[in-house]
C-alpha atoms as a PDB file:
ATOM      1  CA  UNK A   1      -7.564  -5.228  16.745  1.00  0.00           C
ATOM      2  CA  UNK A   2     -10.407  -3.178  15.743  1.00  0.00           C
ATOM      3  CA  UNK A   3     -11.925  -2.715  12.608  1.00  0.00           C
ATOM      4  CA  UNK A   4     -10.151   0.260  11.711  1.00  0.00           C
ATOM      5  CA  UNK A   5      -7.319   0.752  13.978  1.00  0.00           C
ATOM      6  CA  UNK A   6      -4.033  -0.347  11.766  1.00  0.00           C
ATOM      7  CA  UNK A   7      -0.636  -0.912  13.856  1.00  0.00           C
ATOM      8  CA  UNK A   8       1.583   0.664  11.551  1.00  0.00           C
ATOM      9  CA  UNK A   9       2.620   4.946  12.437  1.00  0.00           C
ATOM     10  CA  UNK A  10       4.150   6.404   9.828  1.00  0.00           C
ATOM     11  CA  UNK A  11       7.122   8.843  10.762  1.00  0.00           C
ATOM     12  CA  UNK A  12       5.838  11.729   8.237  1.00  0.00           C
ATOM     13  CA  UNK A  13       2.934  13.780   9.238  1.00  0.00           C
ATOM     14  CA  UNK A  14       0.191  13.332   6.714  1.00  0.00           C
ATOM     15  CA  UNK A  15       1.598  10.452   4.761  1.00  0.00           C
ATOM     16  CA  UNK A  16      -1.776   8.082   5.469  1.00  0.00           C
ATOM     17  CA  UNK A  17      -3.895   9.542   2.754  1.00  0.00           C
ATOM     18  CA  UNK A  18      -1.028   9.021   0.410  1.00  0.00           C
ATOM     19  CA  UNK A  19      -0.732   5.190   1.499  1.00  0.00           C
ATOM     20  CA  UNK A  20      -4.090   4.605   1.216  1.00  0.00           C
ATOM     21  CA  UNK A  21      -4.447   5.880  -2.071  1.00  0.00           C
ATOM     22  CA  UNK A  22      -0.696   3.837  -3.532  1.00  0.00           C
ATOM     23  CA  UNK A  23      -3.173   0.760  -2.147  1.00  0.00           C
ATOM     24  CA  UNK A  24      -5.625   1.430  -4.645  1.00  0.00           C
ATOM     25  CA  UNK A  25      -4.016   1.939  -7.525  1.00  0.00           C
ATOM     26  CA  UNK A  26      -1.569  -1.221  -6.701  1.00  0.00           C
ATOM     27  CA  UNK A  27      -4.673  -2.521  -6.260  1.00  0.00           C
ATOM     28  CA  UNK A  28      -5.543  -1.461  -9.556  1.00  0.00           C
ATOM     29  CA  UNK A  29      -2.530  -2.641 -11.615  1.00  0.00           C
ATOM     30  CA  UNK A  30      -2.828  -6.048 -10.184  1.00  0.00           C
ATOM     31  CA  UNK A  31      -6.240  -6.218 -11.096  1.00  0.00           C
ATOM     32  CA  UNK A  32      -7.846  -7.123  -7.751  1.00  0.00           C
ATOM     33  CA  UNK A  33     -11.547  -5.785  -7.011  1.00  0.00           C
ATOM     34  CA  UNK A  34     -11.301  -3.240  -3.930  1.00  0.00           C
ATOM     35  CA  UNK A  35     -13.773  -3.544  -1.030  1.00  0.00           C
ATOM     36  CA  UNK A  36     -16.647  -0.944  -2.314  1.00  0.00           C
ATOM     37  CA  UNK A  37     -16.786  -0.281   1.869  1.00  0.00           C
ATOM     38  CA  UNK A  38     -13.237   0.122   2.419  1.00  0.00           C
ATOM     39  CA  UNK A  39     -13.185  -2.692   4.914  1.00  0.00           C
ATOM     40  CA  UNK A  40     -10.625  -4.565   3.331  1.00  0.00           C
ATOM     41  CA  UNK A  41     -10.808  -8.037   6.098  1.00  0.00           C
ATOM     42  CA  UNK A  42     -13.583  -9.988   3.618  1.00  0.00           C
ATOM     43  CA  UNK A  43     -10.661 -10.124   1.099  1.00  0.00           C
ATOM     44  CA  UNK A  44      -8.702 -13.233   0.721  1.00  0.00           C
ATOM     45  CA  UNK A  45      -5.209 -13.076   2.395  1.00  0.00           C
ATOM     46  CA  UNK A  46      -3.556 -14.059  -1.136  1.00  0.00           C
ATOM     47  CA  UNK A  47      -5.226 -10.673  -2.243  1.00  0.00           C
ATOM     48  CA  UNK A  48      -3.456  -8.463   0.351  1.00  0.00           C
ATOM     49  CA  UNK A  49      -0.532 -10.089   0.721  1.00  0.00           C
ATOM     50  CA  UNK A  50      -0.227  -9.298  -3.175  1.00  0.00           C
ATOM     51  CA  UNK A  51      -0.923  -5.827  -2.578  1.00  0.00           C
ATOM     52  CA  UNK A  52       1.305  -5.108  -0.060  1.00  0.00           C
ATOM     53  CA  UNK A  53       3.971  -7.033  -1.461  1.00  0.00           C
ATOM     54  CA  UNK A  54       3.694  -4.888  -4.514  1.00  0.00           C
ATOM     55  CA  UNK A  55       3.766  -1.741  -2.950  1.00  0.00           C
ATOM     56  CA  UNK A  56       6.611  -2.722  -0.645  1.00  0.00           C
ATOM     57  CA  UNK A  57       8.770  -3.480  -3.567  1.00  0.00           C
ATOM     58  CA  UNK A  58       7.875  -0.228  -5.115  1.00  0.00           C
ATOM     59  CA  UNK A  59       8.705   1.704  -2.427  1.00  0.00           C
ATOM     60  CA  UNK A  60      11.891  -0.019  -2.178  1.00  0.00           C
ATOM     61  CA  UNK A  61      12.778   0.558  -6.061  1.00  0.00           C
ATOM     62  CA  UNK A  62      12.089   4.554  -5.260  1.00  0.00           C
ATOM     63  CA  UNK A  63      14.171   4.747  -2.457  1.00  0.00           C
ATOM     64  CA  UNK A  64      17.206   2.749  -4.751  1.00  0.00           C
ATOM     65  CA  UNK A  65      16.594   5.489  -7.087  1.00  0.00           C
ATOM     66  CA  UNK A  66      17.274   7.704  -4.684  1.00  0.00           C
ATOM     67  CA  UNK A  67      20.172   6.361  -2.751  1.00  0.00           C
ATOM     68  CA  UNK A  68      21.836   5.819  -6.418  1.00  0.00           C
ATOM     69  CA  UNK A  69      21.178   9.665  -7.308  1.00  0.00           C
ATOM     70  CA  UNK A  70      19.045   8.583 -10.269  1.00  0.00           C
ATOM     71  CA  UNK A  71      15.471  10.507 -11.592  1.00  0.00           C
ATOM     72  CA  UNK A  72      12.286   8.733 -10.767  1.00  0.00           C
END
């Protein structure tokens, strides 16, 4: 795949600036250095895998919230 082109379509309109910006600050609280470039394929695969992994299980705590009628 391209450098670029990601495989994943989201079913909300308008919901990839929102992604990319949870990746940063997950990013962020983990305390791994972003690509200054945005291309994120120099990092190490520990590194994203980390990332992703955190924001998955974020996303999965918000939507238990939800399901469970409780504030977030």
């Amino acid at each position: 795949m391209a450098a670029g082109q990601h495989s994943n379509t989201y079913v909300a309109k308008g919901v990839n600036r929102a992604m990319e910006q949870f990746k940063y600050e997950v990013a962020q609280e983990l305390g791994i250095q972003t690509p200054a470039d945005g291309y994120w394929g120099t990092m190490l695969t520990r590194d994203t895998g980390a990332i992703g992994g955190h924001m998955t299980r974020k996303l999965v705590a918000l939507a238990e919230q939800q399901l469970a009628g409780k504030p977030f």
